[in-house]
Protein backbone atom coordinates (compact mmCIF):
# COMPACT_ATOMS: atom_id res chain seq x y z
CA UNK A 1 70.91 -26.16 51.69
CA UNK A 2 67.22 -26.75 52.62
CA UNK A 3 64.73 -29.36 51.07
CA UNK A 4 63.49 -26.22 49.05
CA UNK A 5 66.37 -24.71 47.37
CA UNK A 6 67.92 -28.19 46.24
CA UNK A 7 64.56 -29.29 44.51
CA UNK A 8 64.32 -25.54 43.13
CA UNK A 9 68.11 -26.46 41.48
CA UNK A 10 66.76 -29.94 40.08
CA UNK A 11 64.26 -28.61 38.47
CA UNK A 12 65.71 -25.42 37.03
CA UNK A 13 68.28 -27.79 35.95
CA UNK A 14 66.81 -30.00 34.28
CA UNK A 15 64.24 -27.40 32.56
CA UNK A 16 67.31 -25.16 31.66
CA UNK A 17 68.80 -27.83 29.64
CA UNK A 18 66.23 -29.32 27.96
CA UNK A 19 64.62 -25.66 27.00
CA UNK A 20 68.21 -25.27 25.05
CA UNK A 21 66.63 -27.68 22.78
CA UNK A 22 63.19 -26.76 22.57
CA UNK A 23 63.50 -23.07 20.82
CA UNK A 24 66.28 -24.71 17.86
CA UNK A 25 63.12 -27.45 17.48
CA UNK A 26 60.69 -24.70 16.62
CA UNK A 27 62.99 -22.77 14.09
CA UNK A 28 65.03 -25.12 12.69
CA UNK A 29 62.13 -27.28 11.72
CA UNK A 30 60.40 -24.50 9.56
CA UNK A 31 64.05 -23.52 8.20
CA UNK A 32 64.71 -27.03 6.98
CA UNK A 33 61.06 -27.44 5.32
CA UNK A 34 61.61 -24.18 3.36
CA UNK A 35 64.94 -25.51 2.12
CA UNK A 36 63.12 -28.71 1.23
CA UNK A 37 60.56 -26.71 -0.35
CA UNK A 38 63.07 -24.99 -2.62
CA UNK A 39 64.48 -27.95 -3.65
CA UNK A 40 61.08 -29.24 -4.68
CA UNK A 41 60.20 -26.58 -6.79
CA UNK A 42 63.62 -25.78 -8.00
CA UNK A 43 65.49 -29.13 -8.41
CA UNK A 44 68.54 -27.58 -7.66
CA UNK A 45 70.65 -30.16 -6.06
CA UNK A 46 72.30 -27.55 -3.65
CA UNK A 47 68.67 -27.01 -1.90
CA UNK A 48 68.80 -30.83 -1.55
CA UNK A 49 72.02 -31.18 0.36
CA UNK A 50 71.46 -28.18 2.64
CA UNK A 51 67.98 -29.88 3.42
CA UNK A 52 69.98 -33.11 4.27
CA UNK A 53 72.68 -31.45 6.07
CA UNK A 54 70.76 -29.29 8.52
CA UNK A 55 68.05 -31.68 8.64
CA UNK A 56 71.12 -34.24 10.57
CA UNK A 57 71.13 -30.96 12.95
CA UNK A 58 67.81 -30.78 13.63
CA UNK A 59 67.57 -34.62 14.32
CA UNK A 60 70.13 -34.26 17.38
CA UNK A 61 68.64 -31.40 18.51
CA UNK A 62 65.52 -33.17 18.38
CA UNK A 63 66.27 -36.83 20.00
CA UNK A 64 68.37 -34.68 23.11
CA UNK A 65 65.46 -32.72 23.60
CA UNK A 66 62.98 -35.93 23.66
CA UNK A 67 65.58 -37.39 26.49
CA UNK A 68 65.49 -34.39 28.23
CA UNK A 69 62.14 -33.85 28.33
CA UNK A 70 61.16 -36.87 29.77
CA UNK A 71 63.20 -36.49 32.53
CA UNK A 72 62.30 -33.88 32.65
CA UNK A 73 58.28 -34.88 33.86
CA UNK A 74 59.84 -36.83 36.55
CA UNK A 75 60.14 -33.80 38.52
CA UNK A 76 56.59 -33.09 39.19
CA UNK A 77 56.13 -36.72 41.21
CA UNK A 78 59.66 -37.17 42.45
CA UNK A 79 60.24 -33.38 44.01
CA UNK A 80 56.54 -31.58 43.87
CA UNK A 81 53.84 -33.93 44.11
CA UNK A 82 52.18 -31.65 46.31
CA UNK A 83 51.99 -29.13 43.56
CA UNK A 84 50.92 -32.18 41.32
CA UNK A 85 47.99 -32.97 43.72
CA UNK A 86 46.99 -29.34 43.03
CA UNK A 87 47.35 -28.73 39.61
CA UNK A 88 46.38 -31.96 38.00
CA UNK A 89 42.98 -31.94 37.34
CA UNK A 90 44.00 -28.89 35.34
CA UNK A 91 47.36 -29.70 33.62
CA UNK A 92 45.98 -32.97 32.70
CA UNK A 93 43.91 -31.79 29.84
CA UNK A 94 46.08 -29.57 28.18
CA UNK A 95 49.09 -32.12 28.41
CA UNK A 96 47.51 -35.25 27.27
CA UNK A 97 46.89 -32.95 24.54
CA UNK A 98 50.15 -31.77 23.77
CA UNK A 99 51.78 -35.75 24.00
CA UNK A 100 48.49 -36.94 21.88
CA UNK A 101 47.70 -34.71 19.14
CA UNK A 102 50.94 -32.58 19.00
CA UNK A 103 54.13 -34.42 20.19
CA UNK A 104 52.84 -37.86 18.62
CA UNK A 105 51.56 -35.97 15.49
CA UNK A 106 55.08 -34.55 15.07
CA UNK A 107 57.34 -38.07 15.98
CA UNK A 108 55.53 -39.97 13.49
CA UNK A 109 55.72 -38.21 10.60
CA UNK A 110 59.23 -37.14 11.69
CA UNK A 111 59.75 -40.71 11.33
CA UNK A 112 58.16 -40.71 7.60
CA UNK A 113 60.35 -38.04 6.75
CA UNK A 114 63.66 -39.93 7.87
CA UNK A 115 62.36 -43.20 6.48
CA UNK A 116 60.44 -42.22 3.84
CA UNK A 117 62.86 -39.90 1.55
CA UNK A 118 63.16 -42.58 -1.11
CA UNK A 119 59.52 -44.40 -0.85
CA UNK A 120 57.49 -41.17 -0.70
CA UNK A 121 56.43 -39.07 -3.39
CA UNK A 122 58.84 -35.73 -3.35
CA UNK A 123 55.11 -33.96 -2.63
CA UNK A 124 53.96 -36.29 -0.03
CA UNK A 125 57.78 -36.06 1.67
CA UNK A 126 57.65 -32.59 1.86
CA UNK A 127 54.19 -33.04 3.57
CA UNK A 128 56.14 -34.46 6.32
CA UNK A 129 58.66 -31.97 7.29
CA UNK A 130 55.98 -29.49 7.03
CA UNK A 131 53.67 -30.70 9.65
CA UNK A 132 56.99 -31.87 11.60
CA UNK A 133 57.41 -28.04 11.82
CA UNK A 134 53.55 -27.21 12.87
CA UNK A 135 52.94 -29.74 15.23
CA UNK A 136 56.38 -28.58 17.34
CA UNK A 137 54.56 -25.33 17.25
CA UNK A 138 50.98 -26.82 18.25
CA UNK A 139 52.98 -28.95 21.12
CA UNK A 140 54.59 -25.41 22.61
CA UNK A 141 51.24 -23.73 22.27
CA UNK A 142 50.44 -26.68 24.89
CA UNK A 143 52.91 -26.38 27.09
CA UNK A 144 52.17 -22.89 27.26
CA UNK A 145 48.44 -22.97 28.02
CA UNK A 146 50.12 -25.19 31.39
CA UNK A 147 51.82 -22.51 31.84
CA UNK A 148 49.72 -19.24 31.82
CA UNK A 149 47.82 -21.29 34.32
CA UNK A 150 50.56 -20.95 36.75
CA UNK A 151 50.77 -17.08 35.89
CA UNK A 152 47.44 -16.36 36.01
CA UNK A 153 45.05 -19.12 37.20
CA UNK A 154 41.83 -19.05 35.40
CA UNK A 155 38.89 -21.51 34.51
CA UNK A 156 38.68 -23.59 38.03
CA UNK A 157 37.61 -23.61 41.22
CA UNK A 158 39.42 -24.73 44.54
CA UNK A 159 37.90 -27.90 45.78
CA UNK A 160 38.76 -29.52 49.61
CA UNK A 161 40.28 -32.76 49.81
CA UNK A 162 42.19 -35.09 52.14
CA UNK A 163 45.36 -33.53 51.34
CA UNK A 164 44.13 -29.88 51.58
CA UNK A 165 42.91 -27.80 48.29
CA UNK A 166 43.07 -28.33 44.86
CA UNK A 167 42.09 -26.71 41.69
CA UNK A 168 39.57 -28.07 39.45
CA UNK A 169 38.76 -27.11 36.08
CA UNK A 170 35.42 -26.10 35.56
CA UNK A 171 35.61 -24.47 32.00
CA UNK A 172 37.95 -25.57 29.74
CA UNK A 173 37.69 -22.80 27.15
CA UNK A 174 38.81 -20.13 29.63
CA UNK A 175 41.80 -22.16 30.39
CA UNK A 176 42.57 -22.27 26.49
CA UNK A 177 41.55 -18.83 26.32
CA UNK A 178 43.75 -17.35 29.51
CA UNK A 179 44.56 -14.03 28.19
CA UNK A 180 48.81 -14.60 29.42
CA UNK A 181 48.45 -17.45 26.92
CA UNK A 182 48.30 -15.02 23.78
CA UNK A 183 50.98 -12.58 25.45
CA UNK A 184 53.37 -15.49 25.81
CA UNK A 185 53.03 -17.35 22.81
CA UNK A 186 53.55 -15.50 19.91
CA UNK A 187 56.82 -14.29 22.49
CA UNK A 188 58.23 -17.82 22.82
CA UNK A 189 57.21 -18.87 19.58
CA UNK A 190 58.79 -16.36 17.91
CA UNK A 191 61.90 -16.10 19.99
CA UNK A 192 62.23 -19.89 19.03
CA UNK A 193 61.83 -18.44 15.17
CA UNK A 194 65.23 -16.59 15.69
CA UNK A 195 66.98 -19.08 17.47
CA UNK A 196 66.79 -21.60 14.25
CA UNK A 197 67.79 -18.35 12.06
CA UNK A 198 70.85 -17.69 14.01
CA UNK A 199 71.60 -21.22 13.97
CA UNK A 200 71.30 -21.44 10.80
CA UNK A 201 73.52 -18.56 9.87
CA UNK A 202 76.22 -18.94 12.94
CA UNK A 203 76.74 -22.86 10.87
CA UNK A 204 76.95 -21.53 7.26
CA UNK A 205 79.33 -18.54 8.86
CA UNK A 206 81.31 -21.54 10.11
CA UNK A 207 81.48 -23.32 6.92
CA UNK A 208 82.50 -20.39 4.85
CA UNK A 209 85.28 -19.99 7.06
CA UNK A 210 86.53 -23.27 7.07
CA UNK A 211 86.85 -24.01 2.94
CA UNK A 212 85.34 -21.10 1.16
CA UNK A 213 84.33 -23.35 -1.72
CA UNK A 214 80.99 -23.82 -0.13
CA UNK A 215 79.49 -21.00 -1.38
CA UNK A 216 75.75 -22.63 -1.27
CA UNK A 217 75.83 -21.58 2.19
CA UNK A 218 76.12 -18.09 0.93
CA UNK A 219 72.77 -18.65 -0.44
CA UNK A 220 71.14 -18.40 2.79
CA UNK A 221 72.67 -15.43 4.34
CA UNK A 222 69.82 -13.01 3.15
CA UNK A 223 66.55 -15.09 3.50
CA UNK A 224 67.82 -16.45 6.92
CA UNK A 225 68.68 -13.27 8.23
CA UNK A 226 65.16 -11.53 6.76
CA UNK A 227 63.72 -14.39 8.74
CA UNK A 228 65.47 -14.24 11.75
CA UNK A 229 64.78 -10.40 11.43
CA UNK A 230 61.17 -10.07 11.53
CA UNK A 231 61.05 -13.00 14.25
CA UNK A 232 63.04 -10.90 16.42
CA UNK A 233 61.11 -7.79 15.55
CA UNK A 234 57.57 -9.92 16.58
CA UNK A 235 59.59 -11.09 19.43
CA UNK A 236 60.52 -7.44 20.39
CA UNK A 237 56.64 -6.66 19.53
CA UNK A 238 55.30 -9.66 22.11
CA UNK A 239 57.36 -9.18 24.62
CA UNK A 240 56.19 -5.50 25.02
CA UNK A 241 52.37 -6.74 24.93
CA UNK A 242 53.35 -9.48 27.84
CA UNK A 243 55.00 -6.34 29.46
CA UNK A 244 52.08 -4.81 30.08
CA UNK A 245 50.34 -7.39 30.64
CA UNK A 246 52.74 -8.44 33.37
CA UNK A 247 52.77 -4.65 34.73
CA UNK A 248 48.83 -5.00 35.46
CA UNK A 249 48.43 -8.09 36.92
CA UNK A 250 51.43 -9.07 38.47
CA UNK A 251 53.23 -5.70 39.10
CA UNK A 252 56.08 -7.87 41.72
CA UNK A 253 57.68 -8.88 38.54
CA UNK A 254 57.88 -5.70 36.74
CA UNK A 255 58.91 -3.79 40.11
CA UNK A 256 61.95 -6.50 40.69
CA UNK A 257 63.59 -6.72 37.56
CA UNK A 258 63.70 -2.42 37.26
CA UNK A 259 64.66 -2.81 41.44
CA UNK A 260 62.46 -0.11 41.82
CA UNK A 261 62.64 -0.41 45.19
CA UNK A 262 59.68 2.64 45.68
CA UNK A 263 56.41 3.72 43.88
CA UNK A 264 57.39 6.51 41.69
CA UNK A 265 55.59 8.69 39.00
CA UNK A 266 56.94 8.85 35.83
CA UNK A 267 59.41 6.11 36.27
CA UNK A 268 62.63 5.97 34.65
CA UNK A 269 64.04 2.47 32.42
CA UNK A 270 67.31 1.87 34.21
CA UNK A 271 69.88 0.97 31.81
CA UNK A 272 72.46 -0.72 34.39
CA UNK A 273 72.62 -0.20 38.14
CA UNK A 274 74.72 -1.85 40.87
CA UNK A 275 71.82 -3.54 43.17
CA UNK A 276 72.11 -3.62 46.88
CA UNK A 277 69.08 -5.80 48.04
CA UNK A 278 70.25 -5.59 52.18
CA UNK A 279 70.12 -2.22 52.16
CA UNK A 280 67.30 -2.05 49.38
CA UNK A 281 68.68 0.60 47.48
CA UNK A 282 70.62 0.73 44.18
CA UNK A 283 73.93 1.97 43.56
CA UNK A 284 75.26 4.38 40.62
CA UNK A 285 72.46 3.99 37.97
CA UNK A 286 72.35 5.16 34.36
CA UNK A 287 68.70 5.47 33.65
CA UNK A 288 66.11 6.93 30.49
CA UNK A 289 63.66 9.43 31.89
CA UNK A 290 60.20 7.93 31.51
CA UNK A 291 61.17 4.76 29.85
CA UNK A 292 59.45 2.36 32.90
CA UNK A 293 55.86 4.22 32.94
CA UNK A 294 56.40 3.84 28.95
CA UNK A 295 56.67 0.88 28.40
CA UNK A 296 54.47 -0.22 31.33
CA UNK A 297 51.71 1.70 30.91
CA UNK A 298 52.40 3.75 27.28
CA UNK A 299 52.24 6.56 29.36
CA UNK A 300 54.90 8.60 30.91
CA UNK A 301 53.46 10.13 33.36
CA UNK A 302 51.53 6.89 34.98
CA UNK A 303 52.92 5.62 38.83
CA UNK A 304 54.42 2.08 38.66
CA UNK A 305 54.37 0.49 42.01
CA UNK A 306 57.36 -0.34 44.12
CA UNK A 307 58.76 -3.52 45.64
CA UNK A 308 58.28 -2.26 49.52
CA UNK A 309 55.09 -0.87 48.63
CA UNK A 310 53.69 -4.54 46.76
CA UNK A 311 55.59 -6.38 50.03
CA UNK A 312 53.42 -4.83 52.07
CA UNK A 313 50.33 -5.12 50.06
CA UNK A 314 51.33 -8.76 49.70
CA UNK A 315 51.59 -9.46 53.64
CA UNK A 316 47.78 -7.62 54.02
CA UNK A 317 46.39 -9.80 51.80
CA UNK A 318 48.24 -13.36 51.92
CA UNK A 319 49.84 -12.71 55.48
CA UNK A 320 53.57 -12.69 56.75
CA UNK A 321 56.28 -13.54 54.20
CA UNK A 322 58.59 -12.82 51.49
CA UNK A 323 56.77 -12.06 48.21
CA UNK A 324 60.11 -10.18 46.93
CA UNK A 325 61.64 -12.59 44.09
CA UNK A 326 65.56 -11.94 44.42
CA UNK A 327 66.55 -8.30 42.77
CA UNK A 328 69.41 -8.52 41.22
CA UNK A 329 68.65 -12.09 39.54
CA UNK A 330 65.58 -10.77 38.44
CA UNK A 331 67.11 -7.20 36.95
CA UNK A 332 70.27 -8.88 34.93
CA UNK A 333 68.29 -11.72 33.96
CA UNK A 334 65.74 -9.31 31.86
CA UNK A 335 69.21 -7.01 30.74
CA UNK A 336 70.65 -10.16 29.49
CA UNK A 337 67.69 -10.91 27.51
CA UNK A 338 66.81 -7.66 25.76
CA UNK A 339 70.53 -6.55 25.20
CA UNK A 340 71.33 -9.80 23.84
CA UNK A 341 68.29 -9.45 21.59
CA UNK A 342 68.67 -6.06 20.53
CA UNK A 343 72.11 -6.79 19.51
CA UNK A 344 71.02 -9.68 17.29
CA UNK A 345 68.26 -7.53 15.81
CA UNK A 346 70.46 -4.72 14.85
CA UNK A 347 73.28 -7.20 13.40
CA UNK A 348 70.04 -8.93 11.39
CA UNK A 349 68.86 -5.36 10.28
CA UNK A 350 72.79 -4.89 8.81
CA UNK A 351 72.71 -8.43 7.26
CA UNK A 352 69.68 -7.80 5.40
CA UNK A 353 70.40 -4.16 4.17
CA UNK A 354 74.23 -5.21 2.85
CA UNK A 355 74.07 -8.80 2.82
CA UNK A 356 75.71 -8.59 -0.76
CA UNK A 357 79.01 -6.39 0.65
CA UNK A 358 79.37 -8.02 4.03
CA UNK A 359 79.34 -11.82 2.56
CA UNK A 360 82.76 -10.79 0.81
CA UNK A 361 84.52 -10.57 4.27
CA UNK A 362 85.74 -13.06 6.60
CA UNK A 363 85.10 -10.79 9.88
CA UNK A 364 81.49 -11.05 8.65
CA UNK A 365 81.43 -14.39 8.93
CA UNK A 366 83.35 -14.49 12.20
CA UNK A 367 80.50 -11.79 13.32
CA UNK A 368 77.78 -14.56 12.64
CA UNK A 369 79.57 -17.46 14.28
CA UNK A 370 79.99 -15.35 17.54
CA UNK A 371 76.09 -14.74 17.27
CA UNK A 372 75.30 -18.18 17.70
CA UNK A 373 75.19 -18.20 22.01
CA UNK A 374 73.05 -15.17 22.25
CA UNK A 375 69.51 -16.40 21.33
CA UNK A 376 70.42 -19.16 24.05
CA UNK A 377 71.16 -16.39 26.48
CA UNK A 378 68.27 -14.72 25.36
CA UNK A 379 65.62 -17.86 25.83
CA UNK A 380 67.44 -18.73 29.24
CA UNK A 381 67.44 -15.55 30.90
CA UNK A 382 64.00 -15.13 29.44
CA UNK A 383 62.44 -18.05 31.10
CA UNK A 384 64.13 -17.30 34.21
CA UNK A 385 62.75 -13.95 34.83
CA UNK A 386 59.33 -15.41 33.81
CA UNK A 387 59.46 -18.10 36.70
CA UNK A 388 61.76 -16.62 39.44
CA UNK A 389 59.75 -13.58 39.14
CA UNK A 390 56.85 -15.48 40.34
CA UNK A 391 58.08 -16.07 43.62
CA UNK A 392 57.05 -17.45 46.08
CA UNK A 393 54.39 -18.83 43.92
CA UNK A 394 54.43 -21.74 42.10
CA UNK A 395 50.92 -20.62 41.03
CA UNK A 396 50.37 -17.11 41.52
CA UNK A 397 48.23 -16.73 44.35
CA UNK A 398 47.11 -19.91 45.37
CA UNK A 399 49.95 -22.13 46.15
CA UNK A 400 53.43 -21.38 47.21
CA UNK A 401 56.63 -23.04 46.26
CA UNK A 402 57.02 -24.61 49.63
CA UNK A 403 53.22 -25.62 49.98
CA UNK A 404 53.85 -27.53 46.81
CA UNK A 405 57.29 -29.26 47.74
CA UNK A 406 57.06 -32.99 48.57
CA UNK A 407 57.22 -33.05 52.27
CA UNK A 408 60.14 -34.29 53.65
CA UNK A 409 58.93 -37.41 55.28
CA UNK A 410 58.68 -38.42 51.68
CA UNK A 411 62.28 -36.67 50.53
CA UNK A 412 64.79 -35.87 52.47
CA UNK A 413 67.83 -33.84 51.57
CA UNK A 414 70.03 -36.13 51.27
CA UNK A 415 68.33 -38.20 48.65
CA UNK A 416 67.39 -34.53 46.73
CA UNK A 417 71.19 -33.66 46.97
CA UNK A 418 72.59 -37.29 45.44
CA UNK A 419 69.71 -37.00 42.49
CA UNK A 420 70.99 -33.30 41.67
CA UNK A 421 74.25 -34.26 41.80
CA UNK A 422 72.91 -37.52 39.62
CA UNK A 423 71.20 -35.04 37.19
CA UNK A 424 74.17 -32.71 37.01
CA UNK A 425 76.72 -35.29 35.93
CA UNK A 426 73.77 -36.96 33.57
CA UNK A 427 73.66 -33.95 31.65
CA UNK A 428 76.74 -32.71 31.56
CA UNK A 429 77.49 -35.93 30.00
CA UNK A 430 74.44 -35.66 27.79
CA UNK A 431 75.67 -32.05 26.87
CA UNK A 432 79.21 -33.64 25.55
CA UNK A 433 77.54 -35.97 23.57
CA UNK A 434 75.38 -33.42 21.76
CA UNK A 435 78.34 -31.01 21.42
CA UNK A 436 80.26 -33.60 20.13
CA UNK A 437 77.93 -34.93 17.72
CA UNK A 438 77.05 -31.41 16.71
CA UNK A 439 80.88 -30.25 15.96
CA UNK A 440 82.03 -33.03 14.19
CA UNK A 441 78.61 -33.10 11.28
CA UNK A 442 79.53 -29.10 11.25
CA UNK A 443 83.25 -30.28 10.60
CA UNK A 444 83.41 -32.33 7.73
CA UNK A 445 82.26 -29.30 6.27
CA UNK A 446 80.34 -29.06 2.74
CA UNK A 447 82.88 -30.65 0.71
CA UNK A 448 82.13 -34.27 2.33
CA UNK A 449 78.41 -33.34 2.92
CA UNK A 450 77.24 -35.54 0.14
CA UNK A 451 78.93 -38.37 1.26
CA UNK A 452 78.00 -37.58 5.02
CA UNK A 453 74.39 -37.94 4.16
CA UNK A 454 73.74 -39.90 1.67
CA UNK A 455 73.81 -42.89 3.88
CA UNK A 456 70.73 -43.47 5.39
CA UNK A 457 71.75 -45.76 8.03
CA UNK A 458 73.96 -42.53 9.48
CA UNK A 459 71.28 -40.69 9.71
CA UNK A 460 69.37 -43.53 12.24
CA UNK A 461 72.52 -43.96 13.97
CA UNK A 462 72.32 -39.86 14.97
CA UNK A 463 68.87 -40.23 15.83
């Protein structure tokens, strides 16, 4: 393998992982205050120990995710400083942002919740969780403002230096502002929504199973699954604004994962085709008339351009290359996603409509447990068709992926292959750890979930 492709593995390795944490952060958090909240205006104890109990969840999720994350970072000098020399009179506002008013904001009084339980007022505690849950949401909102500026560049201008050009903000509000910002955001947040709810439910389903004596778990079935419902629905409601958005300005993406190899009017959604990217053509192909110019364009008669047509419209403008992100990647990665998800939703819809019938039945539960991989899948696949479909930019139209690779003098492959090797075996031990953690809180089930958490010195151990 080239200098390229292994630092393109790193990094989608490392970001992979650590986004498994980042979505369950975002929903769990706002899950776990609302059980806190009904405890505080209820005083029912049962409130209290699913607060505790998920709460030890959401710690481990949380404290893998910090780990990860910060490795994470490492990437940008290590493997693509050149891409760091580009982008970081840009990135540099909007991420001291996120680590100083929304990652801090959210660790500290994370901290006062854990510590704080018995020397707060129940008022003041409940505080905590609360803006635990809105800065992780502020601190994504961040991240994503980086982002859209790697989608769709905007606010800067392209200044010459001793290394070559780099971008330099010039107005800050039209980097906050970036239009792909509010297309993505309400997406991933939301997306991150229904990952906590299926967590959530997938755990209690577990529970049930194992000693059906915990019926407070049953207590959350509905109001998780009404929650996890209308997340997916805004989810389902985003992703068709970023769509479009994605259709207009960077009509590669939309082209690759349909494989719509050639402009065509009226374009049809293909439901599943066999992809043959050396010949360019697709194989047998089950397909809804319209469906593409739909939901490109909310028009079915509009012309949605074609990959050989945008290749060559690419090589006019930028020169000779590849601006063709690979097909068949690109086509199951979005099928994964919005299968996955409209399975979910329709299971979520059912929950919510009979939750009373259905929470009689063991296969029910079993039903809810299976659920709990596919908002993974979903947020995976997801990102991966957002940044693979970007290629060969690493900021869409200005810099390419190799442009903004350390040069080799500085890396070679060797040293790239032992550190992805290094990463690799880092997380997969990191991975055991959290699954291990993870199954053995779930395990000792609600009938020892008082004793499990009443400790607080556990609790610091975990995080």
């Amino acid at each position: 393998m080239d200098l390229l492709t292994l630092a393109r593995l790193q990094f989608a390795a490392t970001t992979i992982y650590h986004f498994l944490f980042v979505p369950l952060t975002l929903g769990l958090s706002f899950i776990v205050a609302w059980m806190q909240y009904k405890y505080y205006k209820t005083k029912d104890k049962g409130w209290d120990t699913l607060t505790r109990y998920f709460g030890t969840l959401f710690l481990i999720n949380f404290s893998l995710g910090v780990v990860t994350g910060i490795v994470q970072e490492f990437q940008f000098g290590m493997n693509w400083s050149n891409y760091s020399r580009f982008v970081g009179d840009v990135f540099g506002a909007p991420l001291a942002i996120e680590a100083l008013a929304a990652f801090f904001l959210e660790s500290t009084f994370l901290g006062l919740w854990i510590f704080g339980r018995d020397k707060l007022s129940p008022k003041l505690h409940l505080a905590t969780i609360w803006i635990v849950a809105i800065a992780a949401s502020i601190s994504s909102l961040w991240i994503i403002i980086a982002n859209s500026f790697m989608q769709a560049p905007t606010g800067f201008v392209l200044r010459e230096s001793a290394f070559g050009p780099r971008a330099e903000m010039t107005n800050f509000f039209e980097l906050i502002s970036n239009p792909h910002v509010w297309v993505q955001f309400p997406h991933v947040l939301a997306s991150g929504f229904a990952t906590g709810a299926i967590f959530v439910l997938a755990i209690s389903a577990i529970n049930l199973l194992i000693n059906k004596k915990n019926d407070v778990f049953k207590r959350l079935i509905r109001p998780v699954a009404l929650f996890a419902l209308i997340a997916l629905l805004v989810s389902v409601w985003a992703g068709d604004g970023q769509g479009k958005y994605i259709a207009k300005y960077q009509p590669m993406k939309i082209a690759t994962s349909e494989a719509l190899w050639d402009t065509t009017e009226q374009a049809p959604f293909s439901i599943f085709s066999i992809i043959d990217e050396k010949r360019k053509t697709n194989g047998i192909s089950l397909e809804i008339p319209y469906g593409l110019s739909i939901l490109a364009f909310n028009d079915p008669n509009a012309t949605v351009r074609g990959i050989n047509d945008l290749q060559a419209e690419y090589e006019q403008t930028y020169g000779p290359g590849d601006y063709t992100p690979p097909v068949t990647l690109m086509y199951y990665s979005f099928r994964i996603m919005v299968y996955a998800g409209s399975f979910m939703l329709l299971i979520m819809l059912m929950t919510v409509i009979f939750a009373k019938k259905l929470t009689g039945h063991a296969w029910f539960y079993i039903l809810l447990a299976v659920l709990l991989p596919l908002p993974y899948l979903c947020n995976t696949f997801g990102w991966i068709f957002t940044e693979v479909g970007r290629q060969p930019w690493v900021v869409q139209g200005l810099l390419t992926l190799q442009d903004g690779l350390t040069t080799a003098s500085s890396v070679g492959t060797t040293s790239m292959l032992i550190s992805l090797i290094g990463f690799v075996i880092l997380y997969g031990i990191l991975a055991l750890i959290d699954v291990t953690l993870m199954v053995n809180y779930i395990k000792k089930g609600f009938a020892d979930i008082d004793e499990s958490v009443k400790s607080e010195s556990e609790v610091l151990i975990t995080w």
